[in-house]
N, C-alpha and C. Protein backbone atom coordinates (compact mmCIF):
# COMPACT_ATOMS: atom_id res chain seq x y z
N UNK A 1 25.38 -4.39 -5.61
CA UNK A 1 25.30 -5.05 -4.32
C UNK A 1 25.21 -6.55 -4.54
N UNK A 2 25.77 -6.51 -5.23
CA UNK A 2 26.29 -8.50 -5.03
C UNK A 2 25.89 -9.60 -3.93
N UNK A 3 25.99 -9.42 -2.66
CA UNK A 3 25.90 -9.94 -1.65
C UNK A 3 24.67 -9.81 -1.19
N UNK A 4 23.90 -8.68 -1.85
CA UNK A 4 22.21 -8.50 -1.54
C UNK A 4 21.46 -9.25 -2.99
N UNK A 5 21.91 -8.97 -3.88
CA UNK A 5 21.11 -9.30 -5.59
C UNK A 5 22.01 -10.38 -5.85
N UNK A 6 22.51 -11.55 -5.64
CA UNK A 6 23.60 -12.24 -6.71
C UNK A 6 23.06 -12.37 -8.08
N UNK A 7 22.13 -12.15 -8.31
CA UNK A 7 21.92 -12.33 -9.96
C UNK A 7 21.43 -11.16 -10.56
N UNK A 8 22.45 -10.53 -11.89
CA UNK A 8 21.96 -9.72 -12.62
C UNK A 8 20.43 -9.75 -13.27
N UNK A 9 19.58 -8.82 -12.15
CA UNK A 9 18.08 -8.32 -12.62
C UNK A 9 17.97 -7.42 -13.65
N UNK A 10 18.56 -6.94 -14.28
CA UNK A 10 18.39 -6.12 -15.38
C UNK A 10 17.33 -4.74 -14.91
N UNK A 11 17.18 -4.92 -13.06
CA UNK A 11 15.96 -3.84 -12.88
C UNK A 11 16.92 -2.60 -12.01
N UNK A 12 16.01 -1.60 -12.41
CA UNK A 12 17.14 -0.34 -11.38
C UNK A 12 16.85 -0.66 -9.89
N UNK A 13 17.79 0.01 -9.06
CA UNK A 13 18.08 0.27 -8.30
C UNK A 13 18.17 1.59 -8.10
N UNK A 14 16.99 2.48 -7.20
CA UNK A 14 16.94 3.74 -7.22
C UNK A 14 17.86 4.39 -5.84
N UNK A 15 18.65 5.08 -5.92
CA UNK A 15 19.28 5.91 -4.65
C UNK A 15 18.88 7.38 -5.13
N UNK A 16 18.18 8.35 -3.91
CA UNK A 16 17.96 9.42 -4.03
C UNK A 16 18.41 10.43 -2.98
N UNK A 17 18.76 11.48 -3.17
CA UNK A 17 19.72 12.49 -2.08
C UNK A 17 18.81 13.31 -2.28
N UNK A 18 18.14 13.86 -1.28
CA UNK A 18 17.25 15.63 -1.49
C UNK A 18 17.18 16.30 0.07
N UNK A 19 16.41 17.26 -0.08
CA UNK A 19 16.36 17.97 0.99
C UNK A 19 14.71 18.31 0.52
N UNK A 20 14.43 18.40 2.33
CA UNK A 20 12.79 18.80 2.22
C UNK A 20 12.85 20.15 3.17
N UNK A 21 12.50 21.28 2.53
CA UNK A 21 12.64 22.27 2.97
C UNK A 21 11.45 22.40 3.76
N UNK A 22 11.83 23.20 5.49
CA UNK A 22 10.50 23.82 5.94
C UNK A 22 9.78 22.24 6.76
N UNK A 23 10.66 21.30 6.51
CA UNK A 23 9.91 19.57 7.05
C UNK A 23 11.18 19.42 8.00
N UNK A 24 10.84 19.35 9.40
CA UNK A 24 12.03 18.99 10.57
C UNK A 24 12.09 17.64 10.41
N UNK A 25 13.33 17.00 10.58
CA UNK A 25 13.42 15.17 10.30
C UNK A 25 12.24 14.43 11.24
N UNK A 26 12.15 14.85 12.30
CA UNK A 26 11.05 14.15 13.42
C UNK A 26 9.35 13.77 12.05
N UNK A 27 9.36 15.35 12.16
CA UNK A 27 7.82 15.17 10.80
C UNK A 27 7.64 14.57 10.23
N UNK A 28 9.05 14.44 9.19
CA UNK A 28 9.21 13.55 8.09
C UNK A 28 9.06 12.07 8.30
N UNK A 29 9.66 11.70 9.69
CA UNK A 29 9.89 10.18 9.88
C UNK A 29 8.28 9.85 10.62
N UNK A 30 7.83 10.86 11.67
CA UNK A 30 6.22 10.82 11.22
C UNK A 30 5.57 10.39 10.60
N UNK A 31 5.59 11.43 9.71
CA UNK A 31 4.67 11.38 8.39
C UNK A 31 4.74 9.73 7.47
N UNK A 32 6.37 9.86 7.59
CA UNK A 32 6.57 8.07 6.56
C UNK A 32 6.26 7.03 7.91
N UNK A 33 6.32 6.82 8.77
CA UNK A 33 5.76 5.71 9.30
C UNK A 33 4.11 5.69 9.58
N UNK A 34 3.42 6.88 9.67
CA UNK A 34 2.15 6.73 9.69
C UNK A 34 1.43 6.15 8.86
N UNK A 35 0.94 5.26 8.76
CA UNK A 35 -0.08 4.33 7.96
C UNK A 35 -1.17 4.91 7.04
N UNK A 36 -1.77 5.42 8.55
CA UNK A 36 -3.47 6.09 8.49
C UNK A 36 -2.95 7.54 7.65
N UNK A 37 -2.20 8.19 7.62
CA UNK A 37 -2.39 9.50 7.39
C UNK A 37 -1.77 9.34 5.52
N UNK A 38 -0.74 8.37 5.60
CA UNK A 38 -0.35 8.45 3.77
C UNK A 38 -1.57 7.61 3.49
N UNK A 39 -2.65 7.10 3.98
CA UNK A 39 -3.51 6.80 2.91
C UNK A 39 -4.38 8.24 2.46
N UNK A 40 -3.98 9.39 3.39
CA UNK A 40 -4.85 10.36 2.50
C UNK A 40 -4.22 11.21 1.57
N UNK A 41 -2.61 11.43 1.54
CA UNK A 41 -2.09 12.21 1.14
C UNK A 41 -1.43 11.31 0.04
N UNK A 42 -1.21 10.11 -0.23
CA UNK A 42 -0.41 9.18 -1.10
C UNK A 42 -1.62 8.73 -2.35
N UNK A 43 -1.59 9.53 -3.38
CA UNK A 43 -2.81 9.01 -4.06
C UNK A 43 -2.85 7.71 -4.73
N UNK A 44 -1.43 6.65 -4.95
CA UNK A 44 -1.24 5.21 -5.45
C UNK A 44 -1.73 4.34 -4.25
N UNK A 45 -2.28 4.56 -3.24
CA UNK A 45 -2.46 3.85 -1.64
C UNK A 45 -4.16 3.13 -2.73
N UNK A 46 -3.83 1.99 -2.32
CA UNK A 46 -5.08 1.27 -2.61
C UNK A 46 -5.74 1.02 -1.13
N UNK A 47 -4.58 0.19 -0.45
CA UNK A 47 -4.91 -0.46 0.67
C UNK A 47 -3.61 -0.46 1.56
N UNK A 48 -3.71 0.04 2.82
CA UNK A 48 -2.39 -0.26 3.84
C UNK A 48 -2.52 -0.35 5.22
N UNK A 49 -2.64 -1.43 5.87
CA UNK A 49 -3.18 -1.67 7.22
C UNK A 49 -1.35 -2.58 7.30
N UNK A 50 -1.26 -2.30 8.89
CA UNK A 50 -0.34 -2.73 9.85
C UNK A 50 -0.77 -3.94 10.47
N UNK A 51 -0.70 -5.57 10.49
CA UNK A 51 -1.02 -6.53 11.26
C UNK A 51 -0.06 -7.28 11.79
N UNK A 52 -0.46 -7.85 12.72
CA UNK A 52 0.67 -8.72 13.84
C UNK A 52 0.75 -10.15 13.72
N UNK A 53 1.95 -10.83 12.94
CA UNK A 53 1.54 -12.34 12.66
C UNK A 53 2.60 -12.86 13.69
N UNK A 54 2.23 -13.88 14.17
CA UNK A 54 3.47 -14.75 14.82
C UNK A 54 4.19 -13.47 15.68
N UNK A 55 3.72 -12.77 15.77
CA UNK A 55 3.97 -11.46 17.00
C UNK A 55 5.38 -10.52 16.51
N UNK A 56 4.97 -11.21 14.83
CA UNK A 56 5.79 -9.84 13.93
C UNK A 56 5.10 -8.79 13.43
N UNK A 57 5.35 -7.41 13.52
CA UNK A 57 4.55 -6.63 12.83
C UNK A 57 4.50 -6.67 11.09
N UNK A 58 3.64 -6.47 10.44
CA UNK A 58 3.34 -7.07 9.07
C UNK A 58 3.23 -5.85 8.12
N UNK A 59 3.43 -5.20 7.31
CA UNK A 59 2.87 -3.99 6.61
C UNK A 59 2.41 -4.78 5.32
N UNK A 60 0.73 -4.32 4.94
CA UNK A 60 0.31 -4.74 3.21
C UNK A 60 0.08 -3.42 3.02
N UNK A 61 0.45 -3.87 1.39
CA UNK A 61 0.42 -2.26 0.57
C UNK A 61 -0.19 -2.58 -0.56
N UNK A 62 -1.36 -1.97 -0.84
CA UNK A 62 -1.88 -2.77 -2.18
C UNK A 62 -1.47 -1.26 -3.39
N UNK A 63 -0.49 -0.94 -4.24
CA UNK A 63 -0.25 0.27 -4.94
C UNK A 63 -1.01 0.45 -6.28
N UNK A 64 -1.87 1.62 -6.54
CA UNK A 64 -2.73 1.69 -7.88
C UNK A 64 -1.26 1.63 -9.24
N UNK A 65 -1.94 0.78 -10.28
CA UNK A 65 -0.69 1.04 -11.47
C UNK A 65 -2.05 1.97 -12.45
N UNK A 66 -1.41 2.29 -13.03
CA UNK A 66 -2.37 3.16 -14.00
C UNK A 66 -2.80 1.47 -15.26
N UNK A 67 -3.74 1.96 -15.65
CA UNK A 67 -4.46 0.94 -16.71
C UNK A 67 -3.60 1.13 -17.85
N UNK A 68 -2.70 0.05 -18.40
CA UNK A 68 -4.29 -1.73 -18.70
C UNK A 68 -3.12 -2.42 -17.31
N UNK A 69 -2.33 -1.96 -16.71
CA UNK A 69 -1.50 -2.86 -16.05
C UNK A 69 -1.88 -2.91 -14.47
N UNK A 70 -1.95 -4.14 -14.28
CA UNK A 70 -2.70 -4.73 -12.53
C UNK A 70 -1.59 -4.16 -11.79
N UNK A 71 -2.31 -4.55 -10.85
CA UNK A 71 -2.51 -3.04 -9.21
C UNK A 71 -0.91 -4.32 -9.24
N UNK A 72 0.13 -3.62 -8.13
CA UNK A 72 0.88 -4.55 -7.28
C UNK A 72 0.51 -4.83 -5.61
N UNK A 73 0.99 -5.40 -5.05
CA UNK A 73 0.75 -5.57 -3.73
C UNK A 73 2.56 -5.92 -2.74
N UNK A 74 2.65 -5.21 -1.91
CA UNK A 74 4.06 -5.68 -1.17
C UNK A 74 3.59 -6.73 0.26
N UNK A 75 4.22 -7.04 0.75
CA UNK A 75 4.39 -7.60 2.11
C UNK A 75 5.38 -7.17 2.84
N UNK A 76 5.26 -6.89 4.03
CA UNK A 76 6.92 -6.46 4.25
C UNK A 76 6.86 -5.97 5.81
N UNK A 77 8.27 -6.14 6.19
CA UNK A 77 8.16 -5.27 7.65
C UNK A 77 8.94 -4.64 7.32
N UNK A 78 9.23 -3.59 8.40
CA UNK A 78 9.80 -2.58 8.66
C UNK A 78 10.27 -2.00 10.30
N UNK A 79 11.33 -1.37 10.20
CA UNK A 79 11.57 -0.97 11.89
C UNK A 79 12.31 0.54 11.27
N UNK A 80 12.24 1.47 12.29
CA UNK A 80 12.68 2.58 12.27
C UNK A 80 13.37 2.76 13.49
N UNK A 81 14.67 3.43 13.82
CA UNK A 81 15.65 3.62 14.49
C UNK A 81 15.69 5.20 14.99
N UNK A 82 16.13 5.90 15.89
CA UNK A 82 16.79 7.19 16.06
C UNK A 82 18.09 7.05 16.75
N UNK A 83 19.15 7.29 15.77
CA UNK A 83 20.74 6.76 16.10
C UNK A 83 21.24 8.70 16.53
N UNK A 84 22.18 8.55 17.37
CA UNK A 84 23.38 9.31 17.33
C UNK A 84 24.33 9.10 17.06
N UNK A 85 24.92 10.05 15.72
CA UNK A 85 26.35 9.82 15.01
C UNK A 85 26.88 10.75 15.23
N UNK A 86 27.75 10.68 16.04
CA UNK A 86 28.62 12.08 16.41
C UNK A 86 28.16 13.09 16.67
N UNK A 87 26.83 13.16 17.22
CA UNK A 87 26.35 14.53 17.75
C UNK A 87 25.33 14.23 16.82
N UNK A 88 25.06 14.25 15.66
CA UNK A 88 24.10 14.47 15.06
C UNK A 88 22.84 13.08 15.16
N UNK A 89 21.86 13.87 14.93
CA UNK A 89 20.51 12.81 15.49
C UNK A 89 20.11 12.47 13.72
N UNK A 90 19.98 11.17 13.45
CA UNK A 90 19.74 10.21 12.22
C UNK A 90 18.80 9.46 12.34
N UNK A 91 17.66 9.47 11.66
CA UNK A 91 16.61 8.48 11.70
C UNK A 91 16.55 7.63 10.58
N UNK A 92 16.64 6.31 11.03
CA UNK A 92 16.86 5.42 10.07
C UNK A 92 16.09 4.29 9.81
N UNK A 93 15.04 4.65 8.80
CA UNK A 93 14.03 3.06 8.08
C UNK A 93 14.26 2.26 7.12
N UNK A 94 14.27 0.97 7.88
CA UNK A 94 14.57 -0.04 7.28
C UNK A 94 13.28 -1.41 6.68
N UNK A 95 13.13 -1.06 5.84
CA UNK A 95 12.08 -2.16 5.21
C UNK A 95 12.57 -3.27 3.78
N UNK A 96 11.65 -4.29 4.13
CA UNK A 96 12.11 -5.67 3.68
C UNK A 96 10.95 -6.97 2.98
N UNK A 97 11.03 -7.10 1.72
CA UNK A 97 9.43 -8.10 1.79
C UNK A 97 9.77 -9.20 2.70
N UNK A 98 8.89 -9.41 3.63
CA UNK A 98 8.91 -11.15 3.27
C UNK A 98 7.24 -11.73 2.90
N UNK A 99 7.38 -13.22 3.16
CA UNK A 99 6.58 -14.07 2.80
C UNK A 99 5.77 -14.30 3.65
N UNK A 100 4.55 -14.19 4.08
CA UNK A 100 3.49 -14.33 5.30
C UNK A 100 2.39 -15.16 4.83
N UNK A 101 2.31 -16.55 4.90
CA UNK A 101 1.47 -17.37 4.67
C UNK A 101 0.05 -16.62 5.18
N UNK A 102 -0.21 -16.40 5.63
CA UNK A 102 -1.35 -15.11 6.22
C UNK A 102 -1.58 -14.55 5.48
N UNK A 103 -1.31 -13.50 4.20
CA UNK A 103 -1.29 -12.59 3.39
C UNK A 103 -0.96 -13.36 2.02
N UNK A 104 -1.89 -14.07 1.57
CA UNK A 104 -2.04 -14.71 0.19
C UNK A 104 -1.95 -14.13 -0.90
N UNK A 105 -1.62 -14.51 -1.76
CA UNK A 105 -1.77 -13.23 -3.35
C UNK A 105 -3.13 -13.28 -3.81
N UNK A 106 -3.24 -12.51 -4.21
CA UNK A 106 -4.97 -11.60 -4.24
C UNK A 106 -5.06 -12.35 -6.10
N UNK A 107 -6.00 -12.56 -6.31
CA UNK A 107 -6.25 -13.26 -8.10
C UNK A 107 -6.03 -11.53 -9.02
N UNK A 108 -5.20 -11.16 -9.73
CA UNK A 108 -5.69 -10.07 -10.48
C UNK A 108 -4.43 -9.05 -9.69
N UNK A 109 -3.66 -9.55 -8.91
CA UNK A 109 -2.81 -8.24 -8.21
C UNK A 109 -1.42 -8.50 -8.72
N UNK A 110 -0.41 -8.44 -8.32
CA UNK A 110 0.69 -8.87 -8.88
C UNK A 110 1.49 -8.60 -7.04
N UNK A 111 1.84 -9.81 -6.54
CA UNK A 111 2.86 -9.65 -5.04
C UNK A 111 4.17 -9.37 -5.72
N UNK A 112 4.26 -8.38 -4.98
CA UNK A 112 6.40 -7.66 -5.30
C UNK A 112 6.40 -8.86 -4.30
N UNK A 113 7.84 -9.44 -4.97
CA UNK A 113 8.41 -10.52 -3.45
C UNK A 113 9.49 -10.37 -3.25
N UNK A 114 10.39 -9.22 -4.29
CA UNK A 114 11.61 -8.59 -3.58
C UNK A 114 11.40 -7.11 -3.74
N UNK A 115 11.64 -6.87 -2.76
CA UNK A 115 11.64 -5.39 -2.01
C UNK A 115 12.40 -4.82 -0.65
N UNK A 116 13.38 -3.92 -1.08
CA UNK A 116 14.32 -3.51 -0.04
C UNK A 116 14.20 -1.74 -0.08
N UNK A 117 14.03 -0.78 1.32
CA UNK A 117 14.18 0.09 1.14
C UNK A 117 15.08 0.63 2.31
N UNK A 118 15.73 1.67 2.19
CA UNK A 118 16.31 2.35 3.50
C UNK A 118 16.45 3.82 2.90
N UNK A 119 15.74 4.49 4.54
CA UNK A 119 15.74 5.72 4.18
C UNK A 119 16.34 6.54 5.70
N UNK A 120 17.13 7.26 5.68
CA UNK A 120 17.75 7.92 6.13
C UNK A 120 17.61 9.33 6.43
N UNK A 121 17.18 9.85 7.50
CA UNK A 121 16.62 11.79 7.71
C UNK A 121 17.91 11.86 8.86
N UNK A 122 18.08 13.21 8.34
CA UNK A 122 18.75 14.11 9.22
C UNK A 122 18.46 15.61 9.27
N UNK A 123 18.18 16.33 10.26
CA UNK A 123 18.19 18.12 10.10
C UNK A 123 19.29 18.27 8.75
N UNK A 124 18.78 19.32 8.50
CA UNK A 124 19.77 19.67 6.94
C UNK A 124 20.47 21.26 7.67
N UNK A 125 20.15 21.71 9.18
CA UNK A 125 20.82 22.58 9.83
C UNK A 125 20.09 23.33 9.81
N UNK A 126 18.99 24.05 9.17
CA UNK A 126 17.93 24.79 9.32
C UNK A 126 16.51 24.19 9.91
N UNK A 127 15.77 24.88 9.20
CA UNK A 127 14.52 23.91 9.22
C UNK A 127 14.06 22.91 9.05
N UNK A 128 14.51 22.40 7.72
CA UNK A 128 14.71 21.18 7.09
C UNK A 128 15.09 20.14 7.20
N UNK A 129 14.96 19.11 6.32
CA UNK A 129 15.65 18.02 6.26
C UNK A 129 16.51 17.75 5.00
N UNK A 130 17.81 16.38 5.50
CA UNK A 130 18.75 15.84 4.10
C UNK A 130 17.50 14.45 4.17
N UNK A 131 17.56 13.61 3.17
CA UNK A 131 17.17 12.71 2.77
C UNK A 131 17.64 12.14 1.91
N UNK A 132 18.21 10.47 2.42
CA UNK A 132 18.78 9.79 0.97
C UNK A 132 17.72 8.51 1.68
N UNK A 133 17.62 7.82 -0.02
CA UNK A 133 16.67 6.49 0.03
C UNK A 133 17.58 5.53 -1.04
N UNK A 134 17.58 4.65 -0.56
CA UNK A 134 17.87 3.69 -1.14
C UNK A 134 16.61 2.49 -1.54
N UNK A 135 16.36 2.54 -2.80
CA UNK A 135 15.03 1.41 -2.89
C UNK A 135 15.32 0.18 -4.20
N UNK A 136 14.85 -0.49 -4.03
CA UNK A 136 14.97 -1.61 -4.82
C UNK A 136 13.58 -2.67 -4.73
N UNK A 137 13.07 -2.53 -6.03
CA UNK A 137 11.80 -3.89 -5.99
C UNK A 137 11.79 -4.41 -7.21
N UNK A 138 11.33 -5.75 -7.26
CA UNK A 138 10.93 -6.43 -8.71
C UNK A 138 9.76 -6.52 -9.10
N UNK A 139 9.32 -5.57 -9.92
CA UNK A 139 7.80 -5.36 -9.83
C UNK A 139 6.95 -6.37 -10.43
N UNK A 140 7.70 -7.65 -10.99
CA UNK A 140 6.91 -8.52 -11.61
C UNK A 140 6.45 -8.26 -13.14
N UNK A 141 5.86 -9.00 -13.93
CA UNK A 141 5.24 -9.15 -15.11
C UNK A 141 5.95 -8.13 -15.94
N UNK A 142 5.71 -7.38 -16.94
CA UNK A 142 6.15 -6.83 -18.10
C UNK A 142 5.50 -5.69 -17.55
N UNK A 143 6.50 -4.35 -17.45
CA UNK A 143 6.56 -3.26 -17.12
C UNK A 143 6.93 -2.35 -18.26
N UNK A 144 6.20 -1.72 -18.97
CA UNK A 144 6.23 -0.74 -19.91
C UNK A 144 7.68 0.12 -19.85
N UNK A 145 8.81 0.20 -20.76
CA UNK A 145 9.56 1.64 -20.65
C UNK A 145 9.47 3.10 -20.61
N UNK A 146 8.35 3.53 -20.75
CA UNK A 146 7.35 4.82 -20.59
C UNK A 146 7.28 4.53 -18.95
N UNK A 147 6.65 3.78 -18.46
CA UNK A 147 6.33 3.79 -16.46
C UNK A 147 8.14 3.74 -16.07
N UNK A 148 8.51 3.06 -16.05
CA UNK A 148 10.18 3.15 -15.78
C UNK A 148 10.73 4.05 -15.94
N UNK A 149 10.38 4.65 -17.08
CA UNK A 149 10.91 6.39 -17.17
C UNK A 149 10.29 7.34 -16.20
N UNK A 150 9.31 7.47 -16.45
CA UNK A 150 8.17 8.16 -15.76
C UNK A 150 8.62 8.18 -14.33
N UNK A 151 8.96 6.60 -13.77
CA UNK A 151 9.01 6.62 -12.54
C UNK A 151 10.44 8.00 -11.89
N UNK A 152 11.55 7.14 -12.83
CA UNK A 152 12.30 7.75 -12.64
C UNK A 152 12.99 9.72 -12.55
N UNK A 153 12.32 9.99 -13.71
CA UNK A 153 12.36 11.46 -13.95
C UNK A 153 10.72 12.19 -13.36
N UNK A 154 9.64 11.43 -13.55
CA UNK A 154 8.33 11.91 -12.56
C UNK A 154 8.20 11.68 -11.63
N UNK A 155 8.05 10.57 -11.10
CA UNK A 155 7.58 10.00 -10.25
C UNK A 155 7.92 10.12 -9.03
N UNK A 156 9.53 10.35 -8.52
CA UNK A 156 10.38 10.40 -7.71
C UNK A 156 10.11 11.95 -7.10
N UNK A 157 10.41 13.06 -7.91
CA UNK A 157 10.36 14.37 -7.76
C UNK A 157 8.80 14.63 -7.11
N UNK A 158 7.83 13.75 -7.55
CA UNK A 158 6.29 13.86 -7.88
C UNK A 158 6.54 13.56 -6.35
N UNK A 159 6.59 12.71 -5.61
CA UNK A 159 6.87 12.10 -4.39
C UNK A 159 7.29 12.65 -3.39
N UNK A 160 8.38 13.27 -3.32
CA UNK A 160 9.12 14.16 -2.51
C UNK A 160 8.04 15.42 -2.70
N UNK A 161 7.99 15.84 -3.41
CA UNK A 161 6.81 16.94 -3.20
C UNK A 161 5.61 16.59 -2.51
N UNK A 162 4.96 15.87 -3.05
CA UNK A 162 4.18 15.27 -2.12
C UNK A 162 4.04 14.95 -0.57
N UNK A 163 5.46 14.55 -0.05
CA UNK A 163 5.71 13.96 1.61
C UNK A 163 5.86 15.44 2.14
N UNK A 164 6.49 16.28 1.24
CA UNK A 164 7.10 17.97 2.08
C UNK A 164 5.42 18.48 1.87
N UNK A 165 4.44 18.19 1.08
CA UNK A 165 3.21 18.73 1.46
C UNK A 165 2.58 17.47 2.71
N UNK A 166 2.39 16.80 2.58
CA UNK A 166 2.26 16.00 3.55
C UNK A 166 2.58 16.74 5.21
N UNK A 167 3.88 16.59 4.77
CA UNK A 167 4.42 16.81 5.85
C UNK A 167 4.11 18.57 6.69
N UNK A 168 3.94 19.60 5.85
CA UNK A 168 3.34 20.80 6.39
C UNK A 168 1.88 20.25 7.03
N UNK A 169 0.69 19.75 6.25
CA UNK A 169 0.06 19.20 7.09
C UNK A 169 -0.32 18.42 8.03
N UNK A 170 0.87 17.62 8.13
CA UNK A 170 0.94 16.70 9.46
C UNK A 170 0.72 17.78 10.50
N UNK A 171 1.79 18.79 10.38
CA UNK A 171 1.97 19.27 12.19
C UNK A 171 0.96 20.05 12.29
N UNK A 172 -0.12 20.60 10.90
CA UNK A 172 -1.18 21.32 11.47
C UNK A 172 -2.25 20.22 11.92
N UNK A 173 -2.51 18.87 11.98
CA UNK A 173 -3.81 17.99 12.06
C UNK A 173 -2.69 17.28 13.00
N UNK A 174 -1.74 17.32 13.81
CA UNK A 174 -1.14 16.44 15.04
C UNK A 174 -1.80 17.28 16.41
């Protein structure tokens, strides 16, 4: 994406396609915009409150890194959509860092200051849902090749499991 990155980051760029079985897209897009509820089910949630600057909505995310490497922190907004594409109903989140003089860098944290995500639900025709994400961040400082792996082959799978449990308990505690 050239026109989004002009300079070769040497960092991935994750795109993911899955299906969450038994999770209707409505749940799912639920479950990911609720604040209050992934701080109980998201165990990397340090800190995540929603604030209103200049009468923009604001999202901070403070994310646990495992030791000896400091916590990160994002800034960022976000908006979520429900489109019709040809009959079919698409929910579509779009999130973005920016810079909020309001939201200072913390001594000891590390601020992501590029961060792009879009995630995309649709019924998968049953119960379920399709899900593709597109994510991209620069996590700053010197990032181990063990966590980069991890992220990639653990972390991701670790995740999606996680939101489809999430997500069964959303509709029993809604």
């Amino acid at each position: 994406l050239p026109f989004l990155f002009p300079q070769q980051s040497g960092l991935y760029e994750y795109k993911i396609f899955g299906g969450l079985e038994d999770c209707p897209p409505k749940i799912c897009v639920d479950v990911y915009m609720d604040l209050e509820f992934r701080k109980q089910w998201d165990k990397y949630v340090k800190e995540l409150y929603e604030k209103t600057f200049d009468g923009e909505k604001v999202i901070y995310w403070e994310v646990k890194y495992p030791f000896p490497l400091s916590n990160r922190d994002y800034v960022y907004i976000r908006e979520c959509r429900e489109m019709d594409v040809d009959g079919r109903k698409i929910w579509v989140v779009l999130a973005q860092s920016v810079s909020v003089p309001q939201c200072p860098e913390e001594p000891g944290i590390i601020r992501v200051k590029s961060y792009k995500q879009t995630l995309a639900i649709e019924s998968d025709g049953k119960t379920g849902s399709k899900v593709y994400v597109y994510y991209f961040d620069n996590p700053g400082g010197m990032i181990p090749s063990w966590l980069v792996n991890w992220a990639a082959q653990s972390g991701v799978p670790t995740f999606l499991k996680d939101i489809q449990k999430a997500c069964h308990n959303y509709s029993k505690s809604t």
